[in-house]
C-alpha atoms as a PDB file:
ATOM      1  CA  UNK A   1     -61.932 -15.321  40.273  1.00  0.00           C
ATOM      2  CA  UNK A   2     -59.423 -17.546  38.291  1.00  0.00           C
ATOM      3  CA  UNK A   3     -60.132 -21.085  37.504  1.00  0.00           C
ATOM      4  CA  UNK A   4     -57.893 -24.244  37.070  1.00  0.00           C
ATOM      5  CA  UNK A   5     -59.426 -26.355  34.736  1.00  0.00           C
ATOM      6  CA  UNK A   6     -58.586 -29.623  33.615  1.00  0.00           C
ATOM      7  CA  UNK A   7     -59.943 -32.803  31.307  1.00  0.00           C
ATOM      8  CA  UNK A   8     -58.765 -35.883  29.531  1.00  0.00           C
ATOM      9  CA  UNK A   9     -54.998 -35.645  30.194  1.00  0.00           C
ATOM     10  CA  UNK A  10     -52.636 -35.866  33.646  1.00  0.00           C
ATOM     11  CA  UNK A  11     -50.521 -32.902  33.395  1.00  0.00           C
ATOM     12  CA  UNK A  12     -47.166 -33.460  35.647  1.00  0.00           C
ATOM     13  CA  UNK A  13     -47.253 -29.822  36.675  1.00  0.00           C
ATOM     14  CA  UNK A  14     -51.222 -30.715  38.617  1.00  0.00           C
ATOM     15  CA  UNK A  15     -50.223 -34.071  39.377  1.00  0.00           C
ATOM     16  CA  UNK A  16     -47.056 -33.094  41.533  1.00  0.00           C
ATOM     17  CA  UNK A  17     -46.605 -32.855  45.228  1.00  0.00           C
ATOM     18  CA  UNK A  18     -45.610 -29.187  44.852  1.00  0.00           C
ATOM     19  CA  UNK A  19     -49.543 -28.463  43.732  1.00  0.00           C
ATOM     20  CA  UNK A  20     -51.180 -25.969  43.622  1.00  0.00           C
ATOM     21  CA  UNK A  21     -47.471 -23.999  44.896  1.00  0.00           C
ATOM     22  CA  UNK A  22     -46.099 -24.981  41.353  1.00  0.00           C
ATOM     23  CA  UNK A  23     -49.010 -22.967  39.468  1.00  0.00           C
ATOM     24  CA  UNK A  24     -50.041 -19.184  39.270  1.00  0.00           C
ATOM     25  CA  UNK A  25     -52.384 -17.872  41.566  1.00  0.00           C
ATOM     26  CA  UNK A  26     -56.361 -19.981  41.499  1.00  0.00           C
ATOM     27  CA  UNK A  27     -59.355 -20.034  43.245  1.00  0.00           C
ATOM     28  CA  UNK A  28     -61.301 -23.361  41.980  1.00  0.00           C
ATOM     29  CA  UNK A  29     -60.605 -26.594  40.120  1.00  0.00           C
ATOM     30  CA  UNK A  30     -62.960 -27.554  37.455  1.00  0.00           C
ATOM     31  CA  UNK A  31     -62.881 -30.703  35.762  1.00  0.00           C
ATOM     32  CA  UNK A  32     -64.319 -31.650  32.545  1.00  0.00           C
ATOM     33  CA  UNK A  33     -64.128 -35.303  32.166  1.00  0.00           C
ATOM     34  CA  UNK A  34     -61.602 -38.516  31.556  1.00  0.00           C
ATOM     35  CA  UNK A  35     -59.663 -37.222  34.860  1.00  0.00           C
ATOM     36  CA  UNK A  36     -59.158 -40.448  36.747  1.00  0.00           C
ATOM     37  CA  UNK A  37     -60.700 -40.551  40.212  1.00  0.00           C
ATOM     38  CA  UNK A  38     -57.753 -40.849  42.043  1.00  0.00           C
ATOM     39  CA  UNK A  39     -55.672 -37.905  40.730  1.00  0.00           C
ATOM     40  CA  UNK A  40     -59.445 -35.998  41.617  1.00  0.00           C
ATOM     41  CA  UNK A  41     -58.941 -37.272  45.437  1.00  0.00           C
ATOM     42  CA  UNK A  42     -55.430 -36.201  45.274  1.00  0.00           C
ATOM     43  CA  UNK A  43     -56.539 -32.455  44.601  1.00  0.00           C
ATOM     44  CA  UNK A  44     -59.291 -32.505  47.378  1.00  0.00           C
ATOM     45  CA  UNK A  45     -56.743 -33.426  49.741  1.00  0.00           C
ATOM     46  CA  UNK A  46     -53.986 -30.397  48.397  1.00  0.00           C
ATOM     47  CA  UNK A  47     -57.331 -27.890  48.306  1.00  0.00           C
ATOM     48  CA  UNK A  48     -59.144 -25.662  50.516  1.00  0.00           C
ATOM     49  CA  UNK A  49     -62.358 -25.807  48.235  1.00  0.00           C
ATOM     50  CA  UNK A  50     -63.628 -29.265  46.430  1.00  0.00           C
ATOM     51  CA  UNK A  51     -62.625 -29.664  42.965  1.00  0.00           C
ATOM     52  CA  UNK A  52     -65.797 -29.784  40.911  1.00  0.00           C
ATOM     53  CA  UNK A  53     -65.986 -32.527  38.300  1.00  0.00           C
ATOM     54  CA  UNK A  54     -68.150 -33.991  35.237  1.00  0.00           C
ATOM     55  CA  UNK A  55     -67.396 -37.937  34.357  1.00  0.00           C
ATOM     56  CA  UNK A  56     -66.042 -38.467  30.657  1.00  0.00           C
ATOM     57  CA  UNK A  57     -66.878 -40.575  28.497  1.00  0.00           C
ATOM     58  CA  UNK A  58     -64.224 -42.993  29.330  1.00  0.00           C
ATOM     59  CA  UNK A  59     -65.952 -43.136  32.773  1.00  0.00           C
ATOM     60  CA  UNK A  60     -62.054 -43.159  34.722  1.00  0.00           C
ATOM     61  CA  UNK A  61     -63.683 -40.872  37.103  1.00  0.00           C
ATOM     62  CA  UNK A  62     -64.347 -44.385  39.148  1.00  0.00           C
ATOM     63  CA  UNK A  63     -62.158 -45.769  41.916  1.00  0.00           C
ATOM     64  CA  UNK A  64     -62.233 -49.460  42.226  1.00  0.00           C
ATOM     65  CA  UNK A  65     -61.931 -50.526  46.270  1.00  0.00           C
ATOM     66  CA  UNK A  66     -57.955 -52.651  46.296  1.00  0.00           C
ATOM     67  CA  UNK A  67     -60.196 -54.972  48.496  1.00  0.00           C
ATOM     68  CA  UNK A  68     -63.213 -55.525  46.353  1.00  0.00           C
ATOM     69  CA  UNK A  69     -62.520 -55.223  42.412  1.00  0.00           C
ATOM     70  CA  UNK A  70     -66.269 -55.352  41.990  1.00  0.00           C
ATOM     71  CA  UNK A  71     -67.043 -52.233  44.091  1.00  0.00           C
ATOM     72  CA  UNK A  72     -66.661 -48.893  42.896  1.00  0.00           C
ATOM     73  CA  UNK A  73     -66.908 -45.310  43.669  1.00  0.00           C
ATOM     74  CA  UNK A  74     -66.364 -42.224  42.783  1.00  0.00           C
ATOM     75  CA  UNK A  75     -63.849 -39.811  44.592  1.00  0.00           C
ATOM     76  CA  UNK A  76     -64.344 -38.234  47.611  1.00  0.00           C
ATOM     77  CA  UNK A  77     -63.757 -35.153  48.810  1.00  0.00           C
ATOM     78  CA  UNK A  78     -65.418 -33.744  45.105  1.00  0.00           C
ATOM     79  CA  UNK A  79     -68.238 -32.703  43.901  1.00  0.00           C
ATOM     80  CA  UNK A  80     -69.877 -34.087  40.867  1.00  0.00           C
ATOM     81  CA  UNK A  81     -72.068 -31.596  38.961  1.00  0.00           C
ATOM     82  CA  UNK A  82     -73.606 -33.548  36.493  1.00  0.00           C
ATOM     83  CA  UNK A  83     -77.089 -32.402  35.533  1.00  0.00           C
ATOM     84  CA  UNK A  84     -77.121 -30.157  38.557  1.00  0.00           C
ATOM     85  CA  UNK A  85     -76.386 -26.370  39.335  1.00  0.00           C
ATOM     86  CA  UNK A  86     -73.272 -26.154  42.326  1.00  0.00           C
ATOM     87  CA  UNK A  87     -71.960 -22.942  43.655  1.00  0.00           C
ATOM     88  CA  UNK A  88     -68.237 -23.178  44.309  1.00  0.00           C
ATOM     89  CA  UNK A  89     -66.270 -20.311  45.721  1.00  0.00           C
ATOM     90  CA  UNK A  90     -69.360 -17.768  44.551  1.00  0.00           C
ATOM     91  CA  UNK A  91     -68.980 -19.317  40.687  1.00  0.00           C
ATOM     92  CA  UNK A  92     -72.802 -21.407  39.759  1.00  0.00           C
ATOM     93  CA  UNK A  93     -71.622 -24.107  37.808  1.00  0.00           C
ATOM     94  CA  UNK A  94     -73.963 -26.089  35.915  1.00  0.00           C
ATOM     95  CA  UNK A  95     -72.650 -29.537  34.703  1.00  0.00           C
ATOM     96  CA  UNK A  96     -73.228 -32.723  32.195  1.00  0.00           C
ATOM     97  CA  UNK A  97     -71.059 -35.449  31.899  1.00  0.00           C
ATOM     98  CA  UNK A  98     -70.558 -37.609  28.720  1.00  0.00           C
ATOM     99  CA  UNK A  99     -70.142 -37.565  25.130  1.00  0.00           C
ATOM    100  CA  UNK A 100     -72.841 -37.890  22.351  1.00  0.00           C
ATOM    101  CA  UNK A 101     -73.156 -41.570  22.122  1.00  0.00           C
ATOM    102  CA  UNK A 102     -70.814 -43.276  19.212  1.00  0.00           C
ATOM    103  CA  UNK A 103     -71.387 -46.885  20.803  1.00  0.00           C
ATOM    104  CA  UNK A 104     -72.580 -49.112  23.474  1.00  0.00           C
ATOM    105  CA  UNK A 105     -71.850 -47.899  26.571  1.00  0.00           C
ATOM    106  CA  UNK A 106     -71.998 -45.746  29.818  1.00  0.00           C
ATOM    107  CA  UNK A 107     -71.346 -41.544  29.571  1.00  0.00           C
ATOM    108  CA  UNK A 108     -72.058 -41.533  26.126  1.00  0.00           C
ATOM    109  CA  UNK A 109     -75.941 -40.041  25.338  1.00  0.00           C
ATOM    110  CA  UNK A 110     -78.041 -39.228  21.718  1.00  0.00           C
ATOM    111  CA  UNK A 111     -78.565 -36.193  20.895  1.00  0.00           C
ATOM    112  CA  UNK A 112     -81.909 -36.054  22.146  1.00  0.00           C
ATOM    113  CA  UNK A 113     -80.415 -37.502  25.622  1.00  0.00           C
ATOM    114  CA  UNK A 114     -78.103 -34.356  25.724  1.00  0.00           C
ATOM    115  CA  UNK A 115     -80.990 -32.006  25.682  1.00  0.00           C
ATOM    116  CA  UNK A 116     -83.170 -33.831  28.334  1.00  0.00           C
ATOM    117  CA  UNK A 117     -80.117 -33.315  30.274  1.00  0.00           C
ATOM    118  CA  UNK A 118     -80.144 -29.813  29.251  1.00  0.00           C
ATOM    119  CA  UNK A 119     -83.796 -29.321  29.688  1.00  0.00           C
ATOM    120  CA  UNK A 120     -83.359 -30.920  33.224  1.00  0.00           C
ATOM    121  CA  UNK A 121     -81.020 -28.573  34.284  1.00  0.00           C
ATOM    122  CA  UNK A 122     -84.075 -25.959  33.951  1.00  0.00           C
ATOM    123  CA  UNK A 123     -85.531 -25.594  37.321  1.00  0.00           C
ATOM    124  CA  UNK A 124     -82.480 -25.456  39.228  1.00  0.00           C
ATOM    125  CA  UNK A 125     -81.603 -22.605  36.810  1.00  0.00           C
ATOM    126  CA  UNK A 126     -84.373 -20.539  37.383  1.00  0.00           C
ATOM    127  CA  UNK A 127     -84.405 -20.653  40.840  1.00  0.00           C
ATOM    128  CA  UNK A 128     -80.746 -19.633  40.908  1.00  0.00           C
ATOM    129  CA  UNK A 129     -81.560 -17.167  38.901  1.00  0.00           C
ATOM    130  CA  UNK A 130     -84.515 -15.603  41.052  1.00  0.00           C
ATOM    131  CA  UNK A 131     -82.271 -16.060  44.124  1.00  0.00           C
ATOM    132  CA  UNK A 132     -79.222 -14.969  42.561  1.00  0.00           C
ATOM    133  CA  UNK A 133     -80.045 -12.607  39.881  1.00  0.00           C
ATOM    134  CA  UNK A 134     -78.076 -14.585  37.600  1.00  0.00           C
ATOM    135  CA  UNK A 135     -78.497 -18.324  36.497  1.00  0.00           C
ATOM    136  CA  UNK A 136     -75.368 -19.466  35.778  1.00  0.00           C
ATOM    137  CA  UNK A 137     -71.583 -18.353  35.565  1.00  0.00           C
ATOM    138  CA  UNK A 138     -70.166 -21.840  33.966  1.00  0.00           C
ATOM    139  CA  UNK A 139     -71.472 -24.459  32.054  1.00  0.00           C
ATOM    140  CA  UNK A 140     -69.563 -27.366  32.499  1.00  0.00           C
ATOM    141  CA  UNK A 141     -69.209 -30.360  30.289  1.00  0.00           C
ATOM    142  CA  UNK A 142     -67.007 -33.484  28.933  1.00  0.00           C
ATOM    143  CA  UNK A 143     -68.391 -32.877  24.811  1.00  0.00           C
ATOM    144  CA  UNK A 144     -67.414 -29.911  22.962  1.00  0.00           C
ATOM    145  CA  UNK A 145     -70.731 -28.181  21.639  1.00  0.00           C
ATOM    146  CA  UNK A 146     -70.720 -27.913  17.530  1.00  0.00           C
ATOM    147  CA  UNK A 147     -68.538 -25.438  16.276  1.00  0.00           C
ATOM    148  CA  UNK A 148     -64.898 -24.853  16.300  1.00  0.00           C
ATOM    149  CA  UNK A 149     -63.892 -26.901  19.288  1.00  0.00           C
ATOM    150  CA  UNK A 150     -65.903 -29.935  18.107  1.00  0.00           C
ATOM    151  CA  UNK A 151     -64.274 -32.889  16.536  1.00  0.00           C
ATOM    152  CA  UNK A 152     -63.913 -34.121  12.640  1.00  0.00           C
ATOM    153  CA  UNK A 153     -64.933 -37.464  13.719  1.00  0.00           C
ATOM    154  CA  UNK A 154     -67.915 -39.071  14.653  1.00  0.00           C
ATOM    155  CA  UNK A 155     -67.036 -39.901  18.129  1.00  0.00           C
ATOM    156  CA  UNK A 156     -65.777 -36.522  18.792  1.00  0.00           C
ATOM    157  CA  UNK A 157     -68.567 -34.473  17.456  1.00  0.00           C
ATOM    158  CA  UNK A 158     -70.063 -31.892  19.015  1.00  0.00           C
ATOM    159  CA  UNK A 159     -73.611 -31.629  21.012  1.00  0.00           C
ATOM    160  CA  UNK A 160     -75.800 -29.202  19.991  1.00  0.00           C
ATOM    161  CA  UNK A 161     -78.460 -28.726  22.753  1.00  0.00           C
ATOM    162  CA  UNK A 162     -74.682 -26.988  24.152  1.00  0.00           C
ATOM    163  CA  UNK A 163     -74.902 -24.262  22.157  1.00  0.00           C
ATOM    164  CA  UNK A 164     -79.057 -24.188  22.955  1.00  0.00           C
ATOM    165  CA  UNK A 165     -77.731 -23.610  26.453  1.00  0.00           C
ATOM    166  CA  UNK A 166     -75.457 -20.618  25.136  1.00  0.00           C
ATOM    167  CA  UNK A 167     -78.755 -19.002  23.481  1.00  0.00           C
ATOM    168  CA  UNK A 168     -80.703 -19.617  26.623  1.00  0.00           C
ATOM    169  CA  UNK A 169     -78.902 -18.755  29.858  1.00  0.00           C
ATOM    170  CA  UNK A 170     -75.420 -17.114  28.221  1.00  0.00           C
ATOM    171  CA  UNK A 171     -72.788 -18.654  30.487  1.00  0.00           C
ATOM    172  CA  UNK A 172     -69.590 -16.727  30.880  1.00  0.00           C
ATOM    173  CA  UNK A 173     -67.653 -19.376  29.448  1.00  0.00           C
ATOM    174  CA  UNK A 174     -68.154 -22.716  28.786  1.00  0.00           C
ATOM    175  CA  UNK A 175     -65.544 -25.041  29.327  1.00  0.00           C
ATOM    176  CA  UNK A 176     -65.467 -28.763  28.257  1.00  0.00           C
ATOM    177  CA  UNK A 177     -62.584 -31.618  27.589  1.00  0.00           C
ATOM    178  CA  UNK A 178     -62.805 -34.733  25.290  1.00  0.00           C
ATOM    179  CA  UNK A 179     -60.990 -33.510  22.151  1.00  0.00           C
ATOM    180  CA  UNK A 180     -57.385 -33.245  22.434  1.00  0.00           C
ATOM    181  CA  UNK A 181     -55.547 -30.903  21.870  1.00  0.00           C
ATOM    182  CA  UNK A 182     -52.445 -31.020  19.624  1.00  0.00           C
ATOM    183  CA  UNK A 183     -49.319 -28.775  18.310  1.00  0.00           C
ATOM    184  CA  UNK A 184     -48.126 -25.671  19.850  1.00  0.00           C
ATOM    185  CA  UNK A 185     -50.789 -23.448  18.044  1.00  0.00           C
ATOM    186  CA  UNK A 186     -54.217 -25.717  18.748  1.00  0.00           C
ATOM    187  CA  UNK A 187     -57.037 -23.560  19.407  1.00  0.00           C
ATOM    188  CA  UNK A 188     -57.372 -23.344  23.131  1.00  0.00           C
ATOM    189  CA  UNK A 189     -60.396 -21.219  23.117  1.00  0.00           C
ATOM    190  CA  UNK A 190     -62.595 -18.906  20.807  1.00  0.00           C
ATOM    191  CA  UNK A 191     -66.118 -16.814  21.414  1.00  0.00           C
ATOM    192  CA  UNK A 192     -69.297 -18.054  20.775  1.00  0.00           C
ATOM    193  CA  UNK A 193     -72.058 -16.127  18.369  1.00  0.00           C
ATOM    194  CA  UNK A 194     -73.735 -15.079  22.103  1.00  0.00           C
ATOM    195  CA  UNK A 195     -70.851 -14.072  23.749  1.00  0.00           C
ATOM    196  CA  UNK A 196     -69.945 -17.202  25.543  1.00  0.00           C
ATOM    197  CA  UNK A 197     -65.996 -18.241  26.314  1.00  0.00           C
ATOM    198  CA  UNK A 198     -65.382 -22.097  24.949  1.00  0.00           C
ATOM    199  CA  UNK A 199     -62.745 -22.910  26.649  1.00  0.00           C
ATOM    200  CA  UNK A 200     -61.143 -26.906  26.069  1.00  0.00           C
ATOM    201  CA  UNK A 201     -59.527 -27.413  28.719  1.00  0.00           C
ATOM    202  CA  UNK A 202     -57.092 -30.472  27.465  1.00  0.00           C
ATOM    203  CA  UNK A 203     -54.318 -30.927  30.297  1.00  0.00           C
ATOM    204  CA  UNK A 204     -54.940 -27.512  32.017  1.00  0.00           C
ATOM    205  CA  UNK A 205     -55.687 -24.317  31.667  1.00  0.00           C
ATOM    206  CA  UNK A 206     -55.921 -21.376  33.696  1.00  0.00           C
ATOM    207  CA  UNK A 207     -59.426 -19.144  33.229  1.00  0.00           C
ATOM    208  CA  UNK A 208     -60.174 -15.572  34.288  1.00  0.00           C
ATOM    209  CA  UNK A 209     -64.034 -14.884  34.874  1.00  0.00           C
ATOM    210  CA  UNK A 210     -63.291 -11.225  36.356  1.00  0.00           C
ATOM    211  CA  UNK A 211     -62.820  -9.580  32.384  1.00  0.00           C
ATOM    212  CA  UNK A 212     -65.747 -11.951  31.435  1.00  0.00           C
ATOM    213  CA  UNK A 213     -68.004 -10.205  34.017  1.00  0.00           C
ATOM    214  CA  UNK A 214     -66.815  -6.812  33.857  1.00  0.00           C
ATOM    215  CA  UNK A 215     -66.951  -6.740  29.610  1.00  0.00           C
ATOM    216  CA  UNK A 216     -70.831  -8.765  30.411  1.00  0.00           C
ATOM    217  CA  UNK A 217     -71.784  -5.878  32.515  1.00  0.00           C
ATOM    218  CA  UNK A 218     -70.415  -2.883  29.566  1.00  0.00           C
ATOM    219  CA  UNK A 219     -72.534  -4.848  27.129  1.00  0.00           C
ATOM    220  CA  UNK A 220     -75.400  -5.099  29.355  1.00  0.00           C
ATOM    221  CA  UNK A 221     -74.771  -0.712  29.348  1.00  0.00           C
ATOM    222  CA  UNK A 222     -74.452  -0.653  25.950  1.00  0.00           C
ATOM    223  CA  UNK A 223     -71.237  -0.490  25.031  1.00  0.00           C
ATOM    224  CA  UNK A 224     -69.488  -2.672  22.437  1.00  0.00           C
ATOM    225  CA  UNK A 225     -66.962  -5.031  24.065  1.00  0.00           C
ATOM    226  CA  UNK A 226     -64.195  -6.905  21.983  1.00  0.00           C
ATOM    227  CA  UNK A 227     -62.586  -9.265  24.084  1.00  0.00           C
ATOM    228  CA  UNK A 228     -58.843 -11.015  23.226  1.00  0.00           C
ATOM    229  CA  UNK A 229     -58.855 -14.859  24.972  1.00  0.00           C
ATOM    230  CA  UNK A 230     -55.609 -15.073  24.766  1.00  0.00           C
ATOM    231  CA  UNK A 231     -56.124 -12.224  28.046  1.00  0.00           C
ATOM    232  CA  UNK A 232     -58.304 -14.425  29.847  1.00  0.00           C
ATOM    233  CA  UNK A 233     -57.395 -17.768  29.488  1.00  0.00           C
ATOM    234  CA  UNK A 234     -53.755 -19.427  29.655  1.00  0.00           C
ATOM    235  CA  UNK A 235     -50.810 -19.975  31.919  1.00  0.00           C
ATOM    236  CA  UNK A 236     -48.031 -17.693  32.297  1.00  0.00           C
ATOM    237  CA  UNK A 237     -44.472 -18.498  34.049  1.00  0.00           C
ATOM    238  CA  UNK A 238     -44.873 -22.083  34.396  1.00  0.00           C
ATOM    239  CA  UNK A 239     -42.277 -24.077  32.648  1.00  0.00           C
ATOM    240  CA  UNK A 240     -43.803 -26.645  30.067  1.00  0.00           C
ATOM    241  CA  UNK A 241     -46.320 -23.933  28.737  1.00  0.00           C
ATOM    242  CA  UNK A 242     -45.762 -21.437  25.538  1.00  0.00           C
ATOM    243  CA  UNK A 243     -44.692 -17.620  26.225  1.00  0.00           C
ATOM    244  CA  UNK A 244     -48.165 -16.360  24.636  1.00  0.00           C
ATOM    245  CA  UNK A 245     -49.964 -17.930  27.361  1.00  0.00           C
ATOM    246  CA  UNK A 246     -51.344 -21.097  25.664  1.00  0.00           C
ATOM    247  CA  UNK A 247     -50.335 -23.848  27.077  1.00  0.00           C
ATOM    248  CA  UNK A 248     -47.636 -26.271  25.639  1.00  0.00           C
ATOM    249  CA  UNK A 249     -49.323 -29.925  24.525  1.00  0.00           C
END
């Protein structure tokens, strides 16, 4: 299962009428945030399965109506995931949109707001969980939790009821937007204390859950699992991205 996900920036190469036939081989679209709403109704219409999206902070997930400047929406054909659990293509995603809150405005919560949202997102969890056996496979957000991936600025800092959620359900991988990513050798992704994939997913990225579930299931035996990211999460082949599979920003 191989997931396209994207935040914050358009890239050319997923904003092109030769998507998804200009990219390697994906199952899903997951968005994490500051995607405008009409580039997100422009991949419903090129997909077989609904992109799955969080709004950003920036909130430019809305489409105004051309008719009615007042009215808007958000975009169709997509499935927004905040504060709930989705299944998409077999993968439970559970989402939050927004930032930690730097100043007036909408998408942008406290701290304490984040984990509400967090707590919320309880008893869909643990019904997936009894149902499924498992309670989540993604966690999906716009913020970066604190740690590496988390800004050196106040507006870009990280939320830490995040890496609460790590501790309590242990997502495969976690992927978020919001801080951008810059220079050839940015940190794309790294592995959390409890075994969780950050992944920022600035532009786009390509993810691989199937060495996230099989090296889950050796720990789960026992064994001790050292995973390389750089395996499991990049592009290859795609002109405009770096040979070690990181992609070029």
């Amino acid at each position: 299962m191989r997931i396209l996900a994207i935040a914050d920036a358009v890239s050319p190469l997923v904003y092109s009428e030769r998507f998804p036939r200009n990219l390697p081989p994906f199952d899903i679209v997951l968005s994490a945030g500051d995607m405008p709403g009409h580039v997100l109704e422009f991949l419903a219409t090129k997909l077989r399965v609904a992109p799955v999206y969080v709004l950003g902070n920036h909130g430019n997930g809305w489409i105004r109506s051309a008719d009615e400047p007042d009215e808007v929406r958000l975009p169709g054909g997509c499935v927004n995931a905040h504060r709930r659990v989705v299944e998409v293509g077999g993968v439970l995603v559970a989402g939050i949109e927004g930032s930690a809150r730097y100043r007036p405005g909408p998408h942008q919560y406290s701290q304490l707001g984040m984990q509400r949202h967090v707590l919320g997102l309880t008893p869909q969890l643990l019904l997936r969980r009894w149902r499924r056996g498992r309670a989540v496979d993604v966690l999906l957000t716009h913020a970066a939790p604190r740690g590496p991936h988390e800004g050196s600025d106040y507006a870009h800092r990280g939320v830490a009821a995040f890496n609460a959620f790590h501790r309590r359900w242990r997502p495969l991988v976690h992927i978020h937007g919001h801080v951008h990513l810059s220079g050839a050798n940015a940190p794309r992704s790294y592995m959390s204390p409890e075994g969780v994939l950050v992944v920022n997913a600035f532009e786009f990225t390509i993810v691989d859950l199937e060495p996230l579930r099989a090296a889950r299931a050796r720990r789960l035996a026992g064994e001790v699992v050292d995973l390389d990211p750089r395996h499991i999460v990049g592009v290859r082949g795609v002109a405009g991205t770096t040979k070690d599979g990181e992609d070029g920003t």
